[in-house]
C-alpha atoms as a PDB file:
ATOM      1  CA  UNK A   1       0.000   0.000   0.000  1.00  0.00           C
ATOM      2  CA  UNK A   2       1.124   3.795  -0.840  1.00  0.00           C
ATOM      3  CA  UNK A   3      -0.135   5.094   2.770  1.00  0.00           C
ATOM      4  CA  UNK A   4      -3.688   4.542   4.730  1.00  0.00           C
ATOM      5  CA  UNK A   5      -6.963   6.037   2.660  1.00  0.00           C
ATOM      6  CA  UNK A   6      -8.247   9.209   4.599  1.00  0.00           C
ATOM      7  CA  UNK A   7     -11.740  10.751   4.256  1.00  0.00           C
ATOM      8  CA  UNK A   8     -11.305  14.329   2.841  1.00  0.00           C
ATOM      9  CA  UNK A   9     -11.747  14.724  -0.592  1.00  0.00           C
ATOM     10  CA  UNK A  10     -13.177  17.363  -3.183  1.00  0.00           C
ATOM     11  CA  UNK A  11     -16.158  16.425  -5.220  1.00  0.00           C
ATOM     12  CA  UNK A  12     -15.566  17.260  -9.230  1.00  0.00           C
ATOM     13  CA  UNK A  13     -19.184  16.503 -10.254  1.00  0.00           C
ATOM     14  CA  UNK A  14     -20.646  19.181  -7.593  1.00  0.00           C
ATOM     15  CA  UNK A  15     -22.818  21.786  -9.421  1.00  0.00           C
ATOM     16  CA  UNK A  16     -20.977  25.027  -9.640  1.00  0.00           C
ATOM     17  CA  UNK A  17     -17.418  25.569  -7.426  1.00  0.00           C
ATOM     18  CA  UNK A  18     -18.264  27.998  -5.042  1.00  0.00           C
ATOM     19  CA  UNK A  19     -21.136  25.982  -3.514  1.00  0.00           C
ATOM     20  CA  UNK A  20     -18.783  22.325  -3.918  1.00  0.00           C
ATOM     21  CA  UNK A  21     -16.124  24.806  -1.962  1.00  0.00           C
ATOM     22  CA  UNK A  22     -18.255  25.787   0.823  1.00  0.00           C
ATOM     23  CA  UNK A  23     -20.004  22.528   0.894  1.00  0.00           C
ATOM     24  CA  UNK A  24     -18.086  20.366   4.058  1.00  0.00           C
ATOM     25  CA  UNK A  25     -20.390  17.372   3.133  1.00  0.00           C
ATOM     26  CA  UNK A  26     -19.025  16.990  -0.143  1.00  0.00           C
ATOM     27  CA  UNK A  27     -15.307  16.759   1.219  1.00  0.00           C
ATOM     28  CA  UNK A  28     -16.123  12.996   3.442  1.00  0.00           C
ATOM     29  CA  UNK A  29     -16.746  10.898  -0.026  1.00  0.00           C
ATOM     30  CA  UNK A  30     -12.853   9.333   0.348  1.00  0.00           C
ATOM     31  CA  UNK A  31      -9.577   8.967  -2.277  1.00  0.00           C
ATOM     32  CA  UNK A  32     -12.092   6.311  -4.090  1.00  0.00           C
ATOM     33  CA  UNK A  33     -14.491   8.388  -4.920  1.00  0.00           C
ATOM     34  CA  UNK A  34     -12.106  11.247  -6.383  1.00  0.00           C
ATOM     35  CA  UNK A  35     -10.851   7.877  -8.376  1.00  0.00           C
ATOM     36  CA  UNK A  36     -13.920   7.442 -10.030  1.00  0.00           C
ATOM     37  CA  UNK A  37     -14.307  11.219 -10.548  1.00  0.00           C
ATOM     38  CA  UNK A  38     -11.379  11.261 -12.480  1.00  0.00           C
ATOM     39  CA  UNK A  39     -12.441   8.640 -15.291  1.00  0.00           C
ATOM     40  CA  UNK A  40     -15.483  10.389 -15.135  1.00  0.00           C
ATOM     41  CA  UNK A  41     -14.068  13.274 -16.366  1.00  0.00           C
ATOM     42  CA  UNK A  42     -11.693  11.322 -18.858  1.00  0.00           C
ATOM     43  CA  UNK A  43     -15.093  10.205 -20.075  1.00  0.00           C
ATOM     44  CA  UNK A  44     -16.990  13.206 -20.736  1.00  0.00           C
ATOM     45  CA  UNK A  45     -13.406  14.323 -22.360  1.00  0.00           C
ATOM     46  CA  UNK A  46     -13.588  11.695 -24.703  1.00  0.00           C
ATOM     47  CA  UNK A  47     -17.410  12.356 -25.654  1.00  0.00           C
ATOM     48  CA  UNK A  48     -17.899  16.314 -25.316  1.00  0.00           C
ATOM     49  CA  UNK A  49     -15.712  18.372 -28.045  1.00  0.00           C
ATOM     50  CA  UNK A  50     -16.013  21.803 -25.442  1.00  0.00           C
ATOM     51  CA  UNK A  51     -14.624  19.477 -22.305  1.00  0.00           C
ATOM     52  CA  UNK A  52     -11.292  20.872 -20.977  1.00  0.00           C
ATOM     53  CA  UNK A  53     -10.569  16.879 -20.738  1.00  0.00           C
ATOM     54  CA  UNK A  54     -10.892  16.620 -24.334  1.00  0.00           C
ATOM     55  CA  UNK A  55      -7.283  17.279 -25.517  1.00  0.00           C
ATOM     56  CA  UNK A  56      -4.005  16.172 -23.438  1.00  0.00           C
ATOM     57  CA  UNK A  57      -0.332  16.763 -23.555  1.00  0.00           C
ATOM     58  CA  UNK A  58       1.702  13.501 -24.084  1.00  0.00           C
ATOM     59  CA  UNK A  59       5.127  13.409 -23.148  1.00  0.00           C
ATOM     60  CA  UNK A  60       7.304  11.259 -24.558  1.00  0.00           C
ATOM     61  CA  UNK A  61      11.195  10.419 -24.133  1.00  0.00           C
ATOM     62  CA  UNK A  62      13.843  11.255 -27.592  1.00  0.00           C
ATOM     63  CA  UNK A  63      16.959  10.105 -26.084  1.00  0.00           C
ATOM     64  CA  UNK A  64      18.217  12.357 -23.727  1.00  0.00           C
ATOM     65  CA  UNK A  65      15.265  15.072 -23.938  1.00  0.00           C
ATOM     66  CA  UNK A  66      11.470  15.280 -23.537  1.00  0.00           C
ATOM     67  CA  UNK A  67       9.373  15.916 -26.505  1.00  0.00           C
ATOM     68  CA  UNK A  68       5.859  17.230 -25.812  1.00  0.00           C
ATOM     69  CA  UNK A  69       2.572  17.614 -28.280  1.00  0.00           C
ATOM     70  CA  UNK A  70      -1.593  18.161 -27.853  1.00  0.00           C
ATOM     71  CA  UNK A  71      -3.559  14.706 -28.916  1.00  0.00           C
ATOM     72  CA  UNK A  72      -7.292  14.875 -28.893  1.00  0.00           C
ATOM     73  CA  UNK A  73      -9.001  11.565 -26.784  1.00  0.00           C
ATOM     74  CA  UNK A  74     -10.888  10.027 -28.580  1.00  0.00           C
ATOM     75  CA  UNK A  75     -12.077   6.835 -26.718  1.00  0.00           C
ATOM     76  CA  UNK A  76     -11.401   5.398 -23.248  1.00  0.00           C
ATOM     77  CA  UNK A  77     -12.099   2.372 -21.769  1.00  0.00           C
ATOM     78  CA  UNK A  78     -12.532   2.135 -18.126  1.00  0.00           C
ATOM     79  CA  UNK A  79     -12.548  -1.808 -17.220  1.00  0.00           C
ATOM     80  CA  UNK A  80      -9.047  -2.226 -18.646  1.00  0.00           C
ATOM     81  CA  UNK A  81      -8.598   1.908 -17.805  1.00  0.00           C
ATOM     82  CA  UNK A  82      -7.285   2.031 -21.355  1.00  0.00           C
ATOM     83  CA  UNK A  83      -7.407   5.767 -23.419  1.00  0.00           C
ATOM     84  CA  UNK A  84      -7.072   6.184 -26.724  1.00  0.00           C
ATOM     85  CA  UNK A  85      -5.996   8.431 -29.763  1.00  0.00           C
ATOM     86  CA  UNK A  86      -4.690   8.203 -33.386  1.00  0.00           C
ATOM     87  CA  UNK A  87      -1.435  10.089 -34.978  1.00  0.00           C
ATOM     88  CA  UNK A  88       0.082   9.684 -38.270  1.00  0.00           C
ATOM     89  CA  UNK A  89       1.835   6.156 -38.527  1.00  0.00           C
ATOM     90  CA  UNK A  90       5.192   8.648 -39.836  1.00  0.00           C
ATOM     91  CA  UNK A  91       5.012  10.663 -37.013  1.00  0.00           C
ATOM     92  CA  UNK A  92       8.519  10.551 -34.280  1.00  0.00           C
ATOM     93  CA  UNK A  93       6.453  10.107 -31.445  1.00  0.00           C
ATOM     94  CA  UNK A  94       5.581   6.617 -32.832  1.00  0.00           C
ATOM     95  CA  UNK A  95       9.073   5.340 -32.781  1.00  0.00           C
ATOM     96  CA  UNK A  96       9.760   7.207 -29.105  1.00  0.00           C
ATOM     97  CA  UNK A  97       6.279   4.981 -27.950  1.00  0.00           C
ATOM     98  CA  UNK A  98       7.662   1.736 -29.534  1.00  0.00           C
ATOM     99  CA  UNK A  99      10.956   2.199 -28.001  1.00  0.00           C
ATOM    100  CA  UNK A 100       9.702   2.717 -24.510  1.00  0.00           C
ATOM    101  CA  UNK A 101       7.951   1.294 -22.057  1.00  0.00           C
ATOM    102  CA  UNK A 102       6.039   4.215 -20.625  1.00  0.00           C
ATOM    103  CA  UNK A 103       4.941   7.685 -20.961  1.00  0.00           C
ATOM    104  CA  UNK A 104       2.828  10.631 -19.511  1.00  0.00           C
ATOM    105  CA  UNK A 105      -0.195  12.317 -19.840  1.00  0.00           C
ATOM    106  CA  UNK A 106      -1.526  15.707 -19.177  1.00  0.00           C
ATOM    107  CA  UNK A 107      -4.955  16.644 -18.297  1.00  0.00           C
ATOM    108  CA  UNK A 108      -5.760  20.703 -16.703  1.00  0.00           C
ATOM    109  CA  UNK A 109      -9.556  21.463 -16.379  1.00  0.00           C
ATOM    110  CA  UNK A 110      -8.913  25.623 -15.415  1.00  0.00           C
ATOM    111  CA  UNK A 111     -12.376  25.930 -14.614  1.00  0.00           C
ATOM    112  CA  UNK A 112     -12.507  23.318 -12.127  1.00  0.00           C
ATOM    113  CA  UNK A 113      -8.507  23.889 -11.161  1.00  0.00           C
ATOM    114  CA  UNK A 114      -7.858  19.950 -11.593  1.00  0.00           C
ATOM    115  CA  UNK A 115      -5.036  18.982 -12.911  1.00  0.00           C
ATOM    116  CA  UNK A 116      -4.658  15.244 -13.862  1.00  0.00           C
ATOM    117  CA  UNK A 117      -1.081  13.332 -14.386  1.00  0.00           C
ATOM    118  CA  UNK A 118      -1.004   9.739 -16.012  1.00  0.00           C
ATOM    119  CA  UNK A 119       1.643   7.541 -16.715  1.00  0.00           C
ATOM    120  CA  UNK A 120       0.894   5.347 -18.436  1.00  0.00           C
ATOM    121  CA  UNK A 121       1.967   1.758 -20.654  1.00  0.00           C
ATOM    122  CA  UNK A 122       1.350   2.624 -24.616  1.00  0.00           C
ATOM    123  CA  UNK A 123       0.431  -0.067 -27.368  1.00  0.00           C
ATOM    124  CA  UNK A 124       0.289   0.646 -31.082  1.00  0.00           C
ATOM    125  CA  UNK A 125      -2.591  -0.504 -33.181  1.00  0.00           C
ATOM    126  CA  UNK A 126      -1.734  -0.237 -36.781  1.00  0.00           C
ATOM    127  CA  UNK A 127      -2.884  -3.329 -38.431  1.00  0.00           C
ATOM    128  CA  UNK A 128      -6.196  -4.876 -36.387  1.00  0.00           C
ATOM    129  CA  UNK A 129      -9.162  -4.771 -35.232  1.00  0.00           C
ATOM    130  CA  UNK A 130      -9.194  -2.029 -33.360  1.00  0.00           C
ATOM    131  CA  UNK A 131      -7.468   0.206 -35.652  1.00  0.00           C
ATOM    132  CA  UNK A 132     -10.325  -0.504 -38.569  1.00  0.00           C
ATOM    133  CA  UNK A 133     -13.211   0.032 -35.629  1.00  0.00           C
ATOM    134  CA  UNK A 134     -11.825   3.231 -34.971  1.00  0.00           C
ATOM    135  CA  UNK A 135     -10.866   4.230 -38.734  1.00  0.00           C
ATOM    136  CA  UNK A 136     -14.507   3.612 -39.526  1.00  0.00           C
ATOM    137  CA  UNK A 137     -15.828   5.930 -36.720  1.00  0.00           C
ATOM    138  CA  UNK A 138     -13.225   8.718 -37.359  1.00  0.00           C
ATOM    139  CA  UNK A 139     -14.972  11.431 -39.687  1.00  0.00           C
ATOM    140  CA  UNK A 140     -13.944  12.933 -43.357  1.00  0.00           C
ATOM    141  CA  UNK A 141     -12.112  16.006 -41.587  1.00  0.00           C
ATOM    142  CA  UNK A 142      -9.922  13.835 -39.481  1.00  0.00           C
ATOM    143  CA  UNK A 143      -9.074  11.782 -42.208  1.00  0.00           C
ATOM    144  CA  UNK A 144      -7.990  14.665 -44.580  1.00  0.00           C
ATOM    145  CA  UNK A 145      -5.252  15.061 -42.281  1.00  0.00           C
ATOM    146  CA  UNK A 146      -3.404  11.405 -42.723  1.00  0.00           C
ATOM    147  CA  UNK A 147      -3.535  12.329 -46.779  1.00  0.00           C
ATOM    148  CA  UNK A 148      -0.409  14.469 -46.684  1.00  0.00           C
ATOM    149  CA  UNK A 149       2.483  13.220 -48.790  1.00  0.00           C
ATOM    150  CA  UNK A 150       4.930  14.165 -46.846  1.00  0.00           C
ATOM    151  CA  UNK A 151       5.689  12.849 -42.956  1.00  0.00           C
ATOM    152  CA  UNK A 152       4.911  15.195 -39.824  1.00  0.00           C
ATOM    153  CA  UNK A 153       7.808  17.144 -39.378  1.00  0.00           C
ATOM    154  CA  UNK A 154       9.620  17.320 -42.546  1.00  0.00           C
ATOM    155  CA  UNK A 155      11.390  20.244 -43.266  1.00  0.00           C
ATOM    156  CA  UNK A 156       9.405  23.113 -45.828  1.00  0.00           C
ATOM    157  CA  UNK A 157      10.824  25.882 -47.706  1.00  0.00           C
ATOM    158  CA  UNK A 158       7.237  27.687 -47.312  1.00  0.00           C
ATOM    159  CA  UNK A 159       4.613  26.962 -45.043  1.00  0.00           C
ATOM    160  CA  UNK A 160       2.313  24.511 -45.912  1.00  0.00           C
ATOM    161  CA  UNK A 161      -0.074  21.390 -44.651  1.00  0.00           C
ATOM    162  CA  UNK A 162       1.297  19.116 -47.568  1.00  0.00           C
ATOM    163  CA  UNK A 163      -2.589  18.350 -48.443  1.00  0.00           C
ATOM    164  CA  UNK A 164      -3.528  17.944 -52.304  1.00  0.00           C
ATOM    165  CA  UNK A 165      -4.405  21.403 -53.657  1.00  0.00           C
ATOM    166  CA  UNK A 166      -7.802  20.622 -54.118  1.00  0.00           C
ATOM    167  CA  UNK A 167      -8.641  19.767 -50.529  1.00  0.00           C
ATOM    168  CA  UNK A 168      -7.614  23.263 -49.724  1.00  0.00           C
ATOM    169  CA  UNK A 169     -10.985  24.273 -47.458  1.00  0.00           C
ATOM    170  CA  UNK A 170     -13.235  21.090 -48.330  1.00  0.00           C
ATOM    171  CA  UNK A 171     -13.486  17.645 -47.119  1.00  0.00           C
ATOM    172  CA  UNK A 172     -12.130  14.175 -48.730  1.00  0.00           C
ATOM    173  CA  UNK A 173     -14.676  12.266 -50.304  1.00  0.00           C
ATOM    174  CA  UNK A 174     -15.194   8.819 -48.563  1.00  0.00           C
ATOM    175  CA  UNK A 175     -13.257   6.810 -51.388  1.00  0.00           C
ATOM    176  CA  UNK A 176     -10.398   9.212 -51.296  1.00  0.00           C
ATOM    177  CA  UNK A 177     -10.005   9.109 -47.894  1.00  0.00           C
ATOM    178  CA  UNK A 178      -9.125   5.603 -47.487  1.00  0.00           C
ATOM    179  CA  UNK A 179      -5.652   6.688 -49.159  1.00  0.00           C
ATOM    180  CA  UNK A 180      -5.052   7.881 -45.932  1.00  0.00           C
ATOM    181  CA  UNK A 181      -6.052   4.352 -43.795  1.00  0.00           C
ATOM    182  CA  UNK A 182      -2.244   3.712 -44.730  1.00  0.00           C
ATOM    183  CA  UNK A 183      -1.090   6.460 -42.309  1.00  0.00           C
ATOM    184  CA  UNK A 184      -2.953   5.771 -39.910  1.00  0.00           C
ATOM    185  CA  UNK A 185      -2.402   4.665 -36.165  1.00  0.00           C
ATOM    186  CA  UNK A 186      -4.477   4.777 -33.118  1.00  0.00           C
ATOM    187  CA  UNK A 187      -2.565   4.842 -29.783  1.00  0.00           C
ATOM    188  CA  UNK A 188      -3.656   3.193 -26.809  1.00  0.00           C
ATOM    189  CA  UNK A 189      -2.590   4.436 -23.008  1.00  0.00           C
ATOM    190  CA  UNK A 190      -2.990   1.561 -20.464  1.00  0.00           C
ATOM    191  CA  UNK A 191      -2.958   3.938 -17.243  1.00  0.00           C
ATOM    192  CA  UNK A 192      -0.394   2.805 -14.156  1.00  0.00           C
ATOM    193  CA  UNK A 193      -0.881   5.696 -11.970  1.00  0.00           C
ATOM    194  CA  UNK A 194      -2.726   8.716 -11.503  1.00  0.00           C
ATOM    195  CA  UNK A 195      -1.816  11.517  -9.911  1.00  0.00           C
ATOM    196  CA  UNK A 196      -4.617  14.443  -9.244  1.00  0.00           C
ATOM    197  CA  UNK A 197      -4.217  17.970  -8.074  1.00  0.00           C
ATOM    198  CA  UNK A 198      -7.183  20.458  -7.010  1.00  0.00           C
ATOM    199  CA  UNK A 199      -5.820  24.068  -6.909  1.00  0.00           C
ATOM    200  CA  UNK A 200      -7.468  26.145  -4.058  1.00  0.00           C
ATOM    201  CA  UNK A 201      -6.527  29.377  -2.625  1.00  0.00           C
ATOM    202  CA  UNK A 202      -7.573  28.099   0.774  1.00  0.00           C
ATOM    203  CA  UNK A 203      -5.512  24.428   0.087  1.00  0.00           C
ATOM    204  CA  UNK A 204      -4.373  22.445  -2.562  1.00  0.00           C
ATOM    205  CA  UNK A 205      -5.191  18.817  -2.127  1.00  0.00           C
ATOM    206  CA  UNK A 206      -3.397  16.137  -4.178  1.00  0.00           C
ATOM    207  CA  UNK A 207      -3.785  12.349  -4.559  1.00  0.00           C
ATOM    208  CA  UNK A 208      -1.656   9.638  -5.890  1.00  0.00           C
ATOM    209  CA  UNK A 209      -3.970   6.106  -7.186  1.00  0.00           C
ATOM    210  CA  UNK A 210      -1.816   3.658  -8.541  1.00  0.00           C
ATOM    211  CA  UNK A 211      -3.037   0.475 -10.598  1.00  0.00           C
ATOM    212  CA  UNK A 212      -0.777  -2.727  -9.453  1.00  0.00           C
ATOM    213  CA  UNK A 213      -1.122  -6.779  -9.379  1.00  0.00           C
ATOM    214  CA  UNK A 214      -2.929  -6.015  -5.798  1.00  0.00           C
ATOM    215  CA  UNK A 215      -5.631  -3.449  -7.251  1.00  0.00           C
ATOM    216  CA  UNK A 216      -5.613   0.066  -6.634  1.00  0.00           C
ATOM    217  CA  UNK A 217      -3.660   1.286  -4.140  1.00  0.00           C
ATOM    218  CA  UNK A 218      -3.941   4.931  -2.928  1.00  0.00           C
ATOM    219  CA  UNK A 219      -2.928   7.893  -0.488  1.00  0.00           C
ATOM    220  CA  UNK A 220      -3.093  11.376   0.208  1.00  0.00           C
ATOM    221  CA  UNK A 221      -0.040  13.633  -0.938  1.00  0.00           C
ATOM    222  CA  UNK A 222       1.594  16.928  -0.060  1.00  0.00           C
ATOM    223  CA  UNK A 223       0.815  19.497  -3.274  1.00  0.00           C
END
C-alpha cells in the first residue's frame, strides 16, 4: 500500500465551485471516490468536443530530452482503464512509444482547477481490429489530415499542410479518404498511476492512485 486512505476529498461533479467549496459534506466521499471522478471526467473528455478533458499533452522520451505535443481523446475504456488516440503512422512520437515502455499524460480542467497526471503503458494498433473500428468511426475532416504526402515534421521551404491542392478548405470524399487508412495509427494508453491535483486558494489537495497486481492502491499527498 502507498499510505492509509483518509476521508477528505473534493467532489468534481458538484454543481458550480463555489457551492462544492463551501459545501463540508461533499469533502467525506474518500480517495475512491475522487478515483472514479477522475475517469469520469476522462469520459466526458472523450465524448464532449467543449470538455477541458478533451485534448491532453503527451510526453514522450527522444533520447536524452522530452518531446511534448496536444492529442485529442478520442475513446477510453474504463474496465481495462485504457485511453485512446490516433497520430500519423510517420510521425517521431511513434518510434519514441515503440521504443519505450512508458509515458505521460496531461490533463488541466482551469475551470474546475484539476489537474490530472497519467503515466501510463502505450500499445500501437496499426494493423487490427481495433485500428479498422476506430478508422470507420473517425470522420472525413480527421481523415484529410493522414492524406499528406509528406511525414509530420519534414522540413518546408514555405509553409504549408502538404494536403492535395484541391482539398484546400473542403473535405475528402469517402473513397479518397481511405488513401489515408495507410497512415494511420491509433494509440492506446494503459494507465499505471494517476496523480490528481485540485488548486485552491484556501488548500491544494493532491492524490496519488496507482493500478498494481494487488488493485488500486492509494494515499493522500503533499501538493
Amino acid at each position: 500500500m502507498l499510505c492509509p486512505p483518509k476521508v477528505i476529498c473534493m467532489n468534481l461533479q458538484a454543481g458550480s465551485l463555489a457551492a462544492w467549496e463551501q459545501s463540508k459534506e461533499n469533502q467525506q466521499s474518500g480517495l475512491e471516490s475522487i478515483e472514479k471522478e477522475c475517469w469520469a471526467l476522462l469520459q466526458e473528455g472523450s465524448s464532449r468536443g467543449k470538455s477541458a478533458f478533451h485534448t491532453f499533452v503527451l510526453g514522450t522520451r527522444r533520447l536524452a530530452s522530452i518531446e511534448l505535443r496536444t492529442l485529442v481523446l478520442r475513446k477510453i475504456e474504463k474496465s481495462s482503464r485504457s485511453l485512446f488516440t490516433h497520430t500519423d503512422l510517420r510521425s517521431p512520437k511513434t518510434d519514441q512509444l515503440r521504443q519505450n515502455e512508458s509515458c505521460s499524460l496531461l490533463f488541466y480542467d482551469p475551470v474546475r482547477r484539476v489537474q490530472l497526471r497519467l503515466e501510463a503503458e502505450p500499445f500501437l494498433h496499426e494493423d487490427n481490429e481495433i485500428c479498422d473500428l476506430i478508422w470507420s468511426r473517425t470522420n472525413m475532416s480527421a481523415r484529410k489530415s493522414y492524406l499528406s504526402s509528406r511525414p509530420p515534421g519534414t522540413p518546408l521551404s514555405q509553409p504549408e499542410d502538404g494536403l492535395p491542392r484541391h482539398l484546400n478548405g473542403c473535405d475528402p470524399r469517402p473513397e479518397e479518404s481511405e488513401d489515408g487508412r495507410r497512415n494511420f495509427l491509433v494509440l492506446e494508453f494503459r494507465v499505471k498511476s494517476m496523480d490528481w491535483l485540485f488548486l485552491n486558494a484556501q488548500g491544494h489537495r493532491r492524490a496519488k492512485f496507482h493500478y498494481g497486481k494487488e488493485g488500486l492502491e492509494a494515499c493522500w499527498i503533499n501538493p
